[in-house]
C-alpha atoms as a PDB file:
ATOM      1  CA  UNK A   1     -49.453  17.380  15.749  1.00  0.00           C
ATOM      2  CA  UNK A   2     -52.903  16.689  17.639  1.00  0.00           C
ATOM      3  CA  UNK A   3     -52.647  14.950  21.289  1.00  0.00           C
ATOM      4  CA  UNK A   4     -55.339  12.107  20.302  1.00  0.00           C
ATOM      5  CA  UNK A   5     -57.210  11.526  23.678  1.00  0.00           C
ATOM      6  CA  UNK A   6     -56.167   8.081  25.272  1.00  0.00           C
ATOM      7  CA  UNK A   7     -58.942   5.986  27.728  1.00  0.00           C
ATOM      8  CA  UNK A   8     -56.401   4.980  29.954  1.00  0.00           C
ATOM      9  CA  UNK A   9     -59.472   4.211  32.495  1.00  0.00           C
ATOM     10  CA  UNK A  10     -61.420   2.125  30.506  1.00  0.00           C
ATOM     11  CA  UNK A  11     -64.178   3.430  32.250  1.00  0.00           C
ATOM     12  CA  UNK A  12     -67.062   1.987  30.268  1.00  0.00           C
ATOM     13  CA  UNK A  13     -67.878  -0.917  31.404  1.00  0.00           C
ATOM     14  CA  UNK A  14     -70.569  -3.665  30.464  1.00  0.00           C
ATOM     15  CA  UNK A  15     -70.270  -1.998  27.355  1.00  0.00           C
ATOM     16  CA  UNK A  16     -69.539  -3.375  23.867  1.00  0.00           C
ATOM     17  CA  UNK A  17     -66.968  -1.457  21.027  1.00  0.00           C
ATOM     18  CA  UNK A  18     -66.060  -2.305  18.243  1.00  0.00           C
ATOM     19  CA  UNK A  19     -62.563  -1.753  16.562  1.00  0.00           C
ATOM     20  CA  UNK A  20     -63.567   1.393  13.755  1.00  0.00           C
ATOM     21  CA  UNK A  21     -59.859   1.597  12.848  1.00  0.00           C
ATOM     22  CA  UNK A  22     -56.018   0.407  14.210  1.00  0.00           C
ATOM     23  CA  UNK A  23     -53.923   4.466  13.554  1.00  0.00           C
ATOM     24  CA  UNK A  24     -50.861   5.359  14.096  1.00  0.00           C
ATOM     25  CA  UNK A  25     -50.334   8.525  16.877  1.00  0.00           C
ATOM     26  CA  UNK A  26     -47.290  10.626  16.529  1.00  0.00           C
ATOM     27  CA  UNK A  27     -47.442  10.771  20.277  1.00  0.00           C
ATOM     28  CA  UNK A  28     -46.427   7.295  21.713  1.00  0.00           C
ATOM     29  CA  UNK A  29     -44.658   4.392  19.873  1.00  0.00           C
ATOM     30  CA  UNK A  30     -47.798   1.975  20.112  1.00  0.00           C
ATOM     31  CA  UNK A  31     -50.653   2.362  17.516  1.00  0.00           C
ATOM     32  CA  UNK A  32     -54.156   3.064  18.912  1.00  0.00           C
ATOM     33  CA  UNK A  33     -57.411   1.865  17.736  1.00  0.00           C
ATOM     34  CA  UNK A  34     -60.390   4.054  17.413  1.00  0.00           C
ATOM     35  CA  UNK A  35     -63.665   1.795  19.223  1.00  0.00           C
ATOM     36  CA  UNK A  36     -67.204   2.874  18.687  1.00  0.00           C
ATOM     37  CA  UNK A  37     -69.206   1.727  21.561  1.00  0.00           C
ATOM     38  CA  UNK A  38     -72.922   0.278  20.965  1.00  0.00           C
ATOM     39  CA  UNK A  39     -74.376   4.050  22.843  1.00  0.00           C
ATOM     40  CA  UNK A  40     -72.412   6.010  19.621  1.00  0.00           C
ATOM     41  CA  UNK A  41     -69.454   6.903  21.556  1.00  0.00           C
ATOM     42  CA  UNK A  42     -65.888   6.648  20.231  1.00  0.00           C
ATOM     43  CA  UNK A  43     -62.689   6.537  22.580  1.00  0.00           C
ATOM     44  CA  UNK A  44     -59.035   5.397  21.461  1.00  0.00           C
ATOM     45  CA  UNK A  45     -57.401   2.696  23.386  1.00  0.00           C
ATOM     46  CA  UNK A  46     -54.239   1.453  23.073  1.00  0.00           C
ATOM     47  CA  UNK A  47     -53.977  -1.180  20.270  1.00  0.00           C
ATOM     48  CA  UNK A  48     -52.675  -4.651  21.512  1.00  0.00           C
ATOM     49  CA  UNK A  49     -50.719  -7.354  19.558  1.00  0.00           C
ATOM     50  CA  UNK A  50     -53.494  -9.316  17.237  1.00  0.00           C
ATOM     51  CA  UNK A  51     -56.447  -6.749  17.636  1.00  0.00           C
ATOM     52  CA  UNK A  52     -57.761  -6.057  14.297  1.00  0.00           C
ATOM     53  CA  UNK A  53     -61.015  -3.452  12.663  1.00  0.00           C
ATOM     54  CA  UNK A  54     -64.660  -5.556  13.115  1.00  0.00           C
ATOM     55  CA  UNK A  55     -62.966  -7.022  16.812  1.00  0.00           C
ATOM     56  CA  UNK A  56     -64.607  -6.262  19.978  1.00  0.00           C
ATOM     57  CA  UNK A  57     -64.069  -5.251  22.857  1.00  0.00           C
ATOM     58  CA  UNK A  58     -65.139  -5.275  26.586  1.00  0.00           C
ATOM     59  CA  UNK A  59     -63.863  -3.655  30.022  1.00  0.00           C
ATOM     60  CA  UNK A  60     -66.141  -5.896  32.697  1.00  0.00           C
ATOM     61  CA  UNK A  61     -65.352  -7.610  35.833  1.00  0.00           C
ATOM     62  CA  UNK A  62     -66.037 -10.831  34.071  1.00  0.00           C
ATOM     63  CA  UNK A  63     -65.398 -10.173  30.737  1.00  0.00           C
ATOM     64  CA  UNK A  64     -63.341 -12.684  28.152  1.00  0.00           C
ATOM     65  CA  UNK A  65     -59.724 -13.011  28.439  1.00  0.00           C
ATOM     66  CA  UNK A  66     -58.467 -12.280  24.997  1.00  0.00           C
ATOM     67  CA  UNK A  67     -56.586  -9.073  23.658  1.00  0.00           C
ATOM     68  CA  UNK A  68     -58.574  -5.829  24.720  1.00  0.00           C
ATOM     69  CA  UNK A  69     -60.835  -6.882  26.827  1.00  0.00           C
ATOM     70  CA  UNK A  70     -60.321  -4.791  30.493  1.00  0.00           C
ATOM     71  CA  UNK A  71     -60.947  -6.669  33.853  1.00  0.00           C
ATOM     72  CA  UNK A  72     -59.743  -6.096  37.868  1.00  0.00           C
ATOM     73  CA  UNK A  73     -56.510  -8.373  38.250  1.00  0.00           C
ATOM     74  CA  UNK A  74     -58.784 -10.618  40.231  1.00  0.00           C
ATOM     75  CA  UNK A  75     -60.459 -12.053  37.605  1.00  0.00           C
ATOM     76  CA  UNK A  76     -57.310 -12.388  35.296  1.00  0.00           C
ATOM     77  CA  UNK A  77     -56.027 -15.688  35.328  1.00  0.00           C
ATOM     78  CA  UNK A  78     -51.653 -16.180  36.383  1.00  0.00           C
ATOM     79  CA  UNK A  79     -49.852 -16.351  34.124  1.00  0.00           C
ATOM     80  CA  UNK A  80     -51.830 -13.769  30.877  1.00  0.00           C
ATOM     81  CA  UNK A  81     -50.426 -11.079  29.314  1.00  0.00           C
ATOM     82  CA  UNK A  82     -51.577  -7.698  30.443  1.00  0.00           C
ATOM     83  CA  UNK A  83     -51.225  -3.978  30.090  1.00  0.00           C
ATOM     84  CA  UNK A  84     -52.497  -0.170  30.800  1.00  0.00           C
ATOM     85  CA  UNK A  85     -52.213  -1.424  34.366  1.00  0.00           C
ATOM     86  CA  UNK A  86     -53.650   1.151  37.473  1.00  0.00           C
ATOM     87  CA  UNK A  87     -51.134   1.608  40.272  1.00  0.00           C
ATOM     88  CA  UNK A  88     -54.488   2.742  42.241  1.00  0.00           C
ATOM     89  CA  UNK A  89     -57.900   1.934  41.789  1.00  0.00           C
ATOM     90  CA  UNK A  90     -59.796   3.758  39.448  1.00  0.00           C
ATOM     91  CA  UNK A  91     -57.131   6.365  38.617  1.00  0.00           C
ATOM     92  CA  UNK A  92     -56.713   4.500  35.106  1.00  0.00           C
ATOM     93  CA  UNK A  93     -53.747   2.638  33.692  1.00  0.00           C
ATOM     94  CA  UNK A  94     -49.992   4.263  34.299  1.00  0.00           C
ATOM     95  CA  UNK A  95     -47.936   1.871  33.983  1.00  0.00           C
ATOM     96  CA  UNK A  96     -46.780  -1.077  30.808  1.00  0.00           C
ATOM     97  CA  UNK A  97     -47.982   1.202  27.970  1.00  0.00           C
ATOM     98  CA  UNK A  98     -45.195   1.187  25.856  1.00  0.00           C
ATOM     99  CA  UNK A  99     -44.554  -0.896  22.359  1.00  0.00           C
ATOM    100  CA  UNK A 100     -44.291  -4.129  22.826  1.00  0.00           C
ATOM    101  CA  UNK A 101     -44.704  -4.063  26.492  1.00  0.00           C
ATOM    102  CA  UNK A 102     -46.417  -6.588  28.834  1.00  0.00           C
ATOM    103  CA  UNK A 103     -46.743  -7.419  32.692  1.00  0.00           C
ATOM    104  CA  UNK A 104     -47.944 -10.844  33.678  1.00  0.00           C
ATOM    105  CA  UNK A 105     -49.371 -11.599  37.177  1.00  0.00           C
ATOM    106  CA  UNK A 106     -46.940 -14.416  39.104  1.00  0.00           C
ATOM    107  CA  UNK A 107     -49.264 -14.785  42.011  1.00  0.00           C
ATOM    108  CA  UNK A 108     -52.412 -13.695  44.323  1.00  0.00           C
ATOM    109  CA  UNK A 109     -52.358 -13.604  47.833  1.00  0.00           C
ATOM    110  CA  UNK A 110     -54.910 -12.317  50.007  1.00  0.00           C
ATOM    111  CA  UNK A 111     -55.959  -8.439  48.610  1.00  0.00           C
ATOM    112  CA  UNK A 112     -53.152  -8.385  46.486  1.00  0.00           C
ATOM    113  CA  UNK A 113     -51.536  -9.626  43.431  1.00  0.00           C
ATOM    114  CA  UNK A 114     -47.578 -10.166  42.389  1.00  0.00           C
ATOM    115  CA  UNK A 115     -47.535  -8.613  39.092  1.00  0.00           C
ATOM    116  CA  UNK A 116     -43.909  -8.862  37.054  1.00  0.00           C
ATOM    117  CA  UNK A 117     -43.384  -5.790  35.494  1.00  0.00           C
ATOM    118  CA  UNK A 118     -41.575  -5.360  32.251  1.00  0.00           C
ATOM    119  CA  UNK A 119     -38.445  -3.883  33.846  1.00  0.00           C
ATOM    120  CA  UNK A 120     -38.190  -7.129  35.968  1.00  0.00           C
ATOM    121  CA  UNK A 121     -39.443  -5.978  38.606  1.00  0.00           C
ATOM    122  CA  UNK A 122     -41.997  -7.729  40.946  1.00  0.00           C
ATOM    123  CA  UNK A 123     -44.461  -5.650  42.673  1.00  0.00           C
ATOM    124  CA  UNK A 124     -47.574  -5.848  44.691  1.00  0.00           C
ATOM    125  CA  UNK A 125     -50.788  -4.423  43.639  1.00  0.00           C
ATOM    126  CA  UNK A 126     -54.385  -4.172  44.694  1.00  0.00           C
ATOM    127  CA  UNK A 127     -56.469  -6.763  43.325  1.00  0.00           C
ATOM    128  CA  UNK A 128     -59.187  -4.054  42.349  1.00  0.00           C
ATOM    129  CA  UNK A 129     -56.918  -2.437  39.869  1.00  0.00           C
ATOM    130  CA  UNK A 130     -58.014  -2.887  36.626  1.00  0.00           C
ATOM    131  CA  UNK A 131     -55.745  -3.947  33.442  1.00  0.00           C
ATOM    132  CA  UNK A 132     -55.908  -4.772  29.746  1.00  0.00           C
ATOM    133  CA  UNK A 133     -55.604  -8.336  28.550  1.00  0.00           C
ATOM    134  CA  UNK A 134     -52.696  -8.858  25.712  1.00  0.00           C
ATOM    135  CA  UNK A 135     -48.936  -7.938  24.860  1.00  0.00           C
ATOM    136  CA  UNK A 136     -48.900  -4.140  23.242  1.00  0.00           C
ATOM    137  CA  UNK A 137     -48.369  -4.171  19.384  1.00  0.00           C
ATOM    138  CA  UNK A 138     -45.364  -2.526  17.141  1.00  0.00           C
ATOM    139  CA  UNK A 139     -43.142  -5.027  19.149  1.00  0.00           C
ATOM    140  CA  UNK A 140     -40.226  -4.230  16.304  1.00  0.00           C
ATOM    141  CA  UNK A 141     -40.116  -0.782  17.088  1.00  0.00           C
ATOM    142  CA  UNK A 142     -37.023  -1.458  19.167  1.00  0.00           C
ATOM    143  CA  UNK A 143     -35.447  -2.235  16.302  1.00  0.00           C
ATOM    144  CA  UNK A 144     -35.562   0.441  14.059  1.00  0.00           C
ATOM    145  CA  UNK A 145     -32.438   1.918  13.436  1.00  0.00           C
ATOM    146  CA  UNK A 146     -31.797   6.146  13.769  1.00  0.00           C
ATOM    147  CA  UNK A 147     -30.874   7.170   9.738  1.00  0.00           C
ATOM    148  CA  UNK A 148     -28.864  10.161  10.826  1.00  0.00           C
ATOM    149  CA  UNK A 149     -28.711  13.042  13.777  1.00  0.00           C
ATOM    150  CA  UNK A 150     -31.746  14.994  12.506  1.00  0.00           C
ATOM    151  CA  UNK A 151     -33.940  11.673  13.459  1.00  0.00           C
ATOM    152  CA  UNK A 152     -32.332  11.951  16.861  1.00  0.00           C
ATOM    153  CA  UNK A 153     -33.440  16.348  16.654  1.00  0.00           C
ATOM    154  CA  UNK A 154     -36.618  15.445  15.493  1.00  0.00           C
ATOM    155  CA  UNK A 155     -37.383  13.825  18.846  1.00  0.00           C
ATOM    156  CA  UNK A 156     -36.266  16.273  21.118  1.00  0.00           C
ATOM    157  CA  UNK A 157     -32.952  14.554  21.866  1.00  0.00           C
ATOM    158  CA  UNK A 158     -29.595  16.849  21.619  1.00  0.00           C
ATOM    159  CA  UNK A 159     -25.968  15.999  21.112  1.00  0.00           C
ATOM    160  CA  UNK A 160     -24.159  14.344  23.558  1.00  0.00           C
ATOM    161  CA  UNK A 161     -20.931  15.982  24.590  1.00  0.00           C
ATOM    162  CA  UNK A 162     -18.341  14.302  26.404  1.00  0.00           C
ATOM    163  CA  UNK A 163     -17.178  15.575  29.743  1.00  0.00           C
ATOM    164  CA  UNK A 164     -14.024  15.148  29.067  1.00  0.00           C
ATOM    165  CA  UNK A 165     -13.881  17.172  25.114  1.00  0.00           C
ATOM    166  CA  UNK A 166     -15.163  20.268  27.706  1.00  0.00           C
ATOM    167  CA  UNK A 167     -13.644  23.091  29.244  1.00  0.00           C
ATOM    168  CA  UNK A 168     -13.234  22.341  33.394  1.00  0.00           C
ATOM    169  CA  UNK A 169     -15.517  25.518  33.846  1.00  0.00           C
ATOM    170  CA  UNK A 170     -18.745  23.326  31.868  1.00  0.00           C
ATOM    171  CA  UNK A 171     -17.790  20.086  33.551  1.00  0.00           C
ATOM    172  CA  UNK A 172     -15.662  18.393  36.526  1.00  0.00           C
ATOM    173  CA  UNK A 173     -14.494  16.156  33.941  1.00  0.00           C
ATOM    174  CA  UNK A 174     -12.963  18.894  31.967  1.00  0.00           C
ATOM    175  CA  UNK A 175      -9.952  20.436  31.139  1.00  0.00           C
ATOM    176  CA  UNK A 176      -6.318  19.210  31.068  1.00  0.00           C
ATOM    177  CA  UNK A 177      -3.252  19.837  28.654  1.00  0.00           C
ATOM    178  CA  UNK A 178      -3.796  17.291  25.510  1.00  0.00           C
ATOM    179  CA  UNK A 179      -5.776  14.109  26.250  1.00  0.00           C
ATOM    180  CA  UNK A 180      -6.211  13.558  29.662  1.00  0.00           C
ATOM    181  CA  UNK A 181      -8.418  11.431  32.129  1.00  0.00           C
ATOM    182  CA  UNK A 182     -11.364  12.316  34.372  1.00  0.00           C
ATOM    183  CA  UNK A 183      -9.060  13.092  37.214  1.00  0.00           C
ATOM    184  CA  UNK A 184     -11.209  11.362  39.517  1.00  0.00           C
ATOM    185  CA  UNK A 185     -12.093   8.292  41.959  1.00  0.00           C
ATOM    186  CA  UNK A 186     -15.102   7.810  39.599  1.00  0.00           C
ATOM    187  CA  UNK A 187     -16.897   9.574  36.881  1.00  0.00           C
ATOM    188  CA  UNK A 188     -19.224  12.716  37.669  1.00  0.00           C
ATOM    189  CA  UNK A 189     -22.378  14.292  36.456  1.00  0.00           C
ATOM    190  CA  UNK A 190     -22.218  17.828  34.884  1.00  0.00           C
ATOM    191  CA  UNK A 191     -23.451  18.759  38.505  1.00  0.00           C
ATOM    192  CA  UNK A 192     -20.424  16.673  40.139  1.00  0.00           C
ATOM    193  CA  UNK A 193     -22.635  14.190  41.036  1.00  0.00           C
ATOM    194  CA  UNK A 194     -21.449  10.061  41.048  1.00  0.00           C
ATOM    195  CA  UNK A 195     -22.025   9.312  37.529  1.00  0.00           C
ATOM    196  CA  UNK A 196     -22.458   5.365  37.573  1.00  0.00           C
ATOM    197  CA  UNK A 197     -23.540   2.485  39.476  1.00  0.00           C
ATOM    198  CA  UNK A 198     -25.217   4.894  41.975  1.00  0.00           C
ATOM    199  CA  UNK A 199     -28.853   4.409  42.853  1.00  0.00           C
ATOM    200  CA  UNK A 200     -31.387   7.438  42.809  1.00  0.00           C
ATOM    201  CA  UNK A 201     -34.278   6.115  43.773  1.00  0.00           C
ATOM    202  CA  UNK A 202     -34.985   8.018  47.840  1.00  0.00           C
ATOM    203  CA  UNK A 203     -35.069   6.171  50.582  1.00  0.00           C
ATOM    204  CA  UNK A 204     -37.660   5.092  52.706  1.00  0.00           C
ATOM    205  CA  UNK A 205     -40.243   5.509  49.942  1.00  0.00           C
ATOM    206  CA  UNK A 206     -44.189   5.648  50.403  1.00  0.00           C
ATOM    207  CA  UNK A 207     -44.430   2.723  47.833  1.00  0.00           C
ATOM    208  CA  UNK A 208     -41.189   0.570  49.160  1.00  0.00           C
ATOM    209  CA  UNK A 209     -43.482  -1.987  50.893  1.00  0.00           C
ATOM    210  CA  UNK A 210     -45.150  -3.338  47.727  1.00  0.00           C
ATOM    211  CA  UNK A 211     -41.646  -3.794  45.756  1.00  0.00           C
ATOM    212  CA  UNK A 212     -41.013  -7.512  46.532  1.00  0.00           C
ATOM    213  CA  UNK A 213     -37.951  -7.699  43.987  1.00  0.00           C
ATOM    214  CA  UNK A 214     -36.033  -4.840  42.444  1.00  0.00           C
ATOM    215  CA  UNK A 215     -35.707  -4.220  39.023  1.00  0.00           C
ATOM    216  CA  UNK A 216     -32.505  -5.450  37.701  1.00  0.00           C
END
């Protein structure tokens, strides 16, 4: 399969596109549309709920707020819909690109704005990061349902083996005459690490100071 190019940066500003085509890419779970800009240029973005071929589109610092359109988080209003968000300026989005995925800004207070993630979590970010206006499209892909274990394959995901069905050698849940328990204070990693209900996330963190809430 062919890795389709993404602008992530939406780097072409002041300039109008219009939506060629909305195509699936084997790649990621949201559709992309292809956008020929007025110089002759084409670029894929990602394709948000409601965009449709003959729209345009526009990254500016004061362009329109509707689906597509790109703008610095200081000139989108509380409250909108957004995605493709930067964590730094200028370094293109990273972040809410997923189907169906969409960040809203709660607040904006002096350089920087409280931005709710999708994950629940509230974070700070520079007002000069840029984002895309809309919710991302193929919202139902959540929904569809696995067939059978070669759909599971066919995404690079293996069988699951319980600790437990092992041999003690493969995993510290292993083991044991007949059916027996984990043998434990708690469950364990293959690598006899605590297996649940313990964070990973290291401490003291560059990018603690502009978490406001944690994710759930």
């Amino acid at each position: 399969r062919f890795l389709r190019k993404i602008d992530f940066k939406r780097d072409k500003k002041d300039i109008v596109g219009k939506v060629e085509e909305i195509q699936y890419d084997p790649n990621r779970n949201v559709n992309i549309a292809l956008v020929l800009y007025k110089d002759g240029e084409r670029r894929y973005i990602l394709a948000p709920e409601g965009l449709k071929v003959g729209d345009e589109v526009l990254a500016a610092e004061n362009a329109e707020i509707k689906p597509g359109n790109a703008l610095p988080l200081r000139n989108i209003p509380l409250g909108v819909p957004i995605h493709n968000l930067e964590l730094i300026p200028g370094k293109g989005g990273q972040i809410v690109r997923g189907a169906g995925s969409m960040a809203v800004i709660l607040a904006k207070e002096q350089d920087y704005a409280q931005v709710k993630l999708p994950s629940k979590e509230i974070r700070l970010f520079p007002l000069s990061c840029w984002a895309t206006i809309g919710q991302l499209g193929n919202i139902d892909q959540k929904l569809k349902k696995l067939k059978k274990a070669g759909d599971s394959r066919h995404r690079g995901i293996r069988p699951a083996v319980r600790g437990v069905a092992q041999d003690p050698h493969s995993h510290p849940h292993g083991g044991g005459e007949g059916r027996s328990g984990v043998g434990m204070p708690g469950p364990k990693t293959p690598w006899g690490k605590p297996a649940l209900g313990k964070k990973t996330r290291k401490t003291r963190k560059p990018s603690d100071k502009f978490i406001v809430k944690r994710r759930k």
